[in-house]
N, C-alpha and C. Protein backbone atom coordinates (compact mmCIF):
# COMPACT_ATOMS: atom_id res chain seq x y z
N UNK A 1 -1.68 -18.41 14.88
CA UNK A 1 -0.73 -17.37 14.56
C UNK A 1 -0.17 -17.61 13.16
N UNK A 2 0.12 -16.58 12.72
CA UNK A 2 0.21 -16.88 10.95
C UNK A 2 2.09 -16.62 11.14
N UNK A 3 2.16 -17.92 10.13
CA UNK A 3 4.18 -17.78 10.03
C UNK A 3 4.84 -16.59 9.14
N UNK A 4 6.13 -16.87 9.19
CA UNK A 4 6.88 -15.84 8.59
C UNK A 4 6.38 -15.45 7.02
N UNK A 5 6.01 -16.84 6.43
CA UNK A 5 5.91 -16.88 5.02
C UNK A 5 4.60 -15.63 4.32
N UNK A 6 3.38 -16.39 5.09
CA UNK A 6 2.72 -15.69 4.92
C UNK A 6 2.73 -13.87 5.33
N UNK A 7 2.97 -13.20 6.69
CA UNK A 7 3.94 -12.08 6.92
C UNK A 7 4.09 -11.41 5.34
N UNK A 8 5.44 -12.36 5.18
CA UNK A 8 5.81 -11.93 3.93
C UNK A 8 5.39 -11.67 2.47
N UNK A 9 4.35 -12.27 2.58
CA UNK A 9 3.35 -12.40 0.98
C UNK A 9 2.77 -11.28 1.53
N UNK A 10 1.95 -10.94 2.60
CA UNK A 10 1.17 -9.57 2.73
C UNK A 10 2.29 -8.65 2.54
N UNK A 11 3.32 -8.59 2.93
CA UNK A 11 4.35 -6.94 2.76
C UNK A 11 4.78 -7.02 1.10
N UNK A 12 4.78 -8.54 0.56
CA UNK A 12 5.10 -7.92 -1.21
C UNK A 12 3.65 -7.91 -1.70
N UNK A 13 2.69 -8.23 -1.11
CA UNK A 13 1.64 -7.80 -2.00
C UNK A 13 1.22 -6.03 -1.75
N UNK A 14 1.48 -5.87 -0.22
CA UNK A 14 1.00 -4.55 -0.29
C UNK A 14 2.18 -3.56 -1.07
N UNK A 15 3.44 -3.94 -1.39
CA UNK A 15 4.13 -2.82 -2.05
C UNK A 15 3.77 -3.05 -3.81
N UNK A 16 3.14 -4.38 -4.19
CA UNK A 16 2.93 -4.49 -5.35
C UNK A 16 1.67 -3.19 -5.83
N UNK A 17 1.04 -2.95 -4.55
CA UNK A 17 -0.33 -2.75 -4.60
C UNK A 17 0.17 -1.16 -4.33
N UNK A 18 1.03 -0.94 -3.67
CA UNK A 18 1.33 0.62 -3.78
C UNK A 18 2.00 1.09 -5.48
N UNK A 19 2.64 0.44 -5.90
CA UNK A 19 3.66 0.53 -6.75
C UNK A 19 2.90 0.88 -8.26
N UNK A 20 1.63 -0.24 -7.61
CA UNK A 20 0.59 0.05 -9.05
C UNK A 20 -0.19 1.40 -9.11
N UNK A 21 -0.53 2.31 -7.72
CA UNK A 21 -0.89 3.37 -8.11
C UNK A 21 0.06 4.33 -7.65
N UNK A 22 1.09 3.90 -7.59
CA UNK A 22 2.04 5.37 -7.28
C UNK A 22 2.22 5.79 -8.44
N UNK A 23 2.07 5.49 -9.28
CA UNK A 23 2.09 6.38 -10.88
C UNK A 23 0.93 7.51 -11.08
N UNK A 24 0.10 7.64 -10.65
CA UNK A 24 -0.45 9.05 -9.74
C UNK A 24 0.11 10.19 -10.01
N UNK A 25 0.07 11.45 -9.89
CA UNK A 25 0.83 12.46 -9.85
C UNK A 25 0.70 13.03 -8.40
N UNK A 26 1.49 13.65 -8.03
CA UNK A 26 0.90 13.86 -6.14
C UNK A 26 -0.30 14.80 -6.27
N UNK A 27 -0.35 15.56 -7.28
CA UNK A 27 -1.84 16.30 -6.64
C UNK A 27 -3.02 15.35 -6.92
N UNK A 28 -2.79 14.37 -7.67
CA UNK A 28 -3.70 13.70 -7.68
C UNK A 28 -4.08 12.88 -6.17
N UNK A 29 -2.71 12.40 -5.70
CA UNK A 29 -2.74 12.08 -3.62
C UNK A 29 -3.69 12.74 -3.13
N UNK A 30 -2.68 14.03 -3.00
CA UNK A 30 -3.00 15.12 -1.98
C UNK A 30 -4.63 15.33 -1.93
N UNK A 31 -5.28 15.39 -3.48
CA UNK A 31 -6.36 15.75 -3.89
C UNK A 31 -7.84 14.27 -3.36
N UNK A 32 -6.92 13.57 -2.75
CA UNK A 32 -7.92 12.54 -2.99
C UNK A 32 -7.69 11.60 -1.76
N UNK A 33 -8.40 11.73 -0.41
CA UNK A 33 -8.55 11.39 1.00
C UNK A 33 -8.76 9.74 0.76
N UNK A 34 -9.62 9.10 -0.16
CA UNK A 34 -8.86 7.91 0.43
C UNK A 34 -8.40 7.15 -0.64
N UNK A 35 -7.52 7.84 -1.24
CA UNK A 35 -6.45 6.98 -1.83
C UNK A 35 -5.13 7.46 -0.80
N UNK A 36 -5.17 8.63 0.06
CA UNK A 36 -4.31 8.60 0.84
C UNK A 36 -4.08 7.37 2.03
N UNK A 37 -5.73 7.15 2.38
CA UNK A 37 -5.87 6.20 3.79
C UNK A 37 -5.74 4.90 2.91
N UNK A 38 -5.95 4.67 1.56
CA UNK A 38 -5.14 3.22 0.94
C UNK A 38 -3.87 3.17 0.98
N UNK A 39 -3.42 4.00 0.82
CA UNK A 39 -1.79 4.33 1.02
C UNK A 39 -1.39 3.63 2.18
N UNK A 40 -1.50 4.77 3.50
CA UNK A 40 -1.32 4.11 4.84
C UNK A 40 -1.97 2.93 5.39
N UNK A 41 -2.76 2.63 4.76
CA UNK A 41 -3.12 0.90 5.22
C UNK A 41 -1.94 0.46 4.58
N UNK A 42 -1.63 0.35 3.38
CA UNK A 42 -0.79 -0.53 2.83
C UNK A 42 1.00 -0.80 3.41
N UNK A 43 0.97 0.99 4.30
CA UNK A 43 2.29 1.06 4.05
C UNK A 43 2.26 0.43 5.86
N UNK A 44 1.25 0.28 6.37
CA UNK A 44 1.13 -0.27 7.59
C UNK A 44 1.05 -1.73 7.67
N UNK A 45 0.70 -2.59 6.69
CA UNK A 45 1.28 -3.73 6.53
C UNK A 45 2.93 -4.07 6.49
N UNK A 46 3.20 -2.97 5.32
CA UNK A 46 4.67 -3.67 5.26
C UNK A 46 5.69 -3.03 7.03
C-alpha cells in the first residue's frame, strides 16, 4: 500500500500537469476528445 507521501506527489504532479496545459483556450478543450480524457484522468488523481 503506498503512504501518504507518495498520495501526495501524484495530486501535485497531476495539478502541475493540468496547470501546464490549461493555457489552452477552451475551444481548443472542447475541440479536442483526448485532451479532455487527460484532463479527467488527472483531475481523478487529485
Amino acid at each position: 500500500m503506498r503512504d501518504n507521501s507518495e498520495k501526495l506527489r501524484d495530486i501535485l504532479e497531476a495539478i502541475e500537469r493540468i496547470d501546464k496545459y490549461a493555457v489552452q483556450d477552451r475551444e481548443a478543450f472542447e475541440d479536442n476528445e483526448l485532451i479532455q480524457n487527460w484532463f479527467i484522468q488527472h483531475l481523478q488523481i487529485i
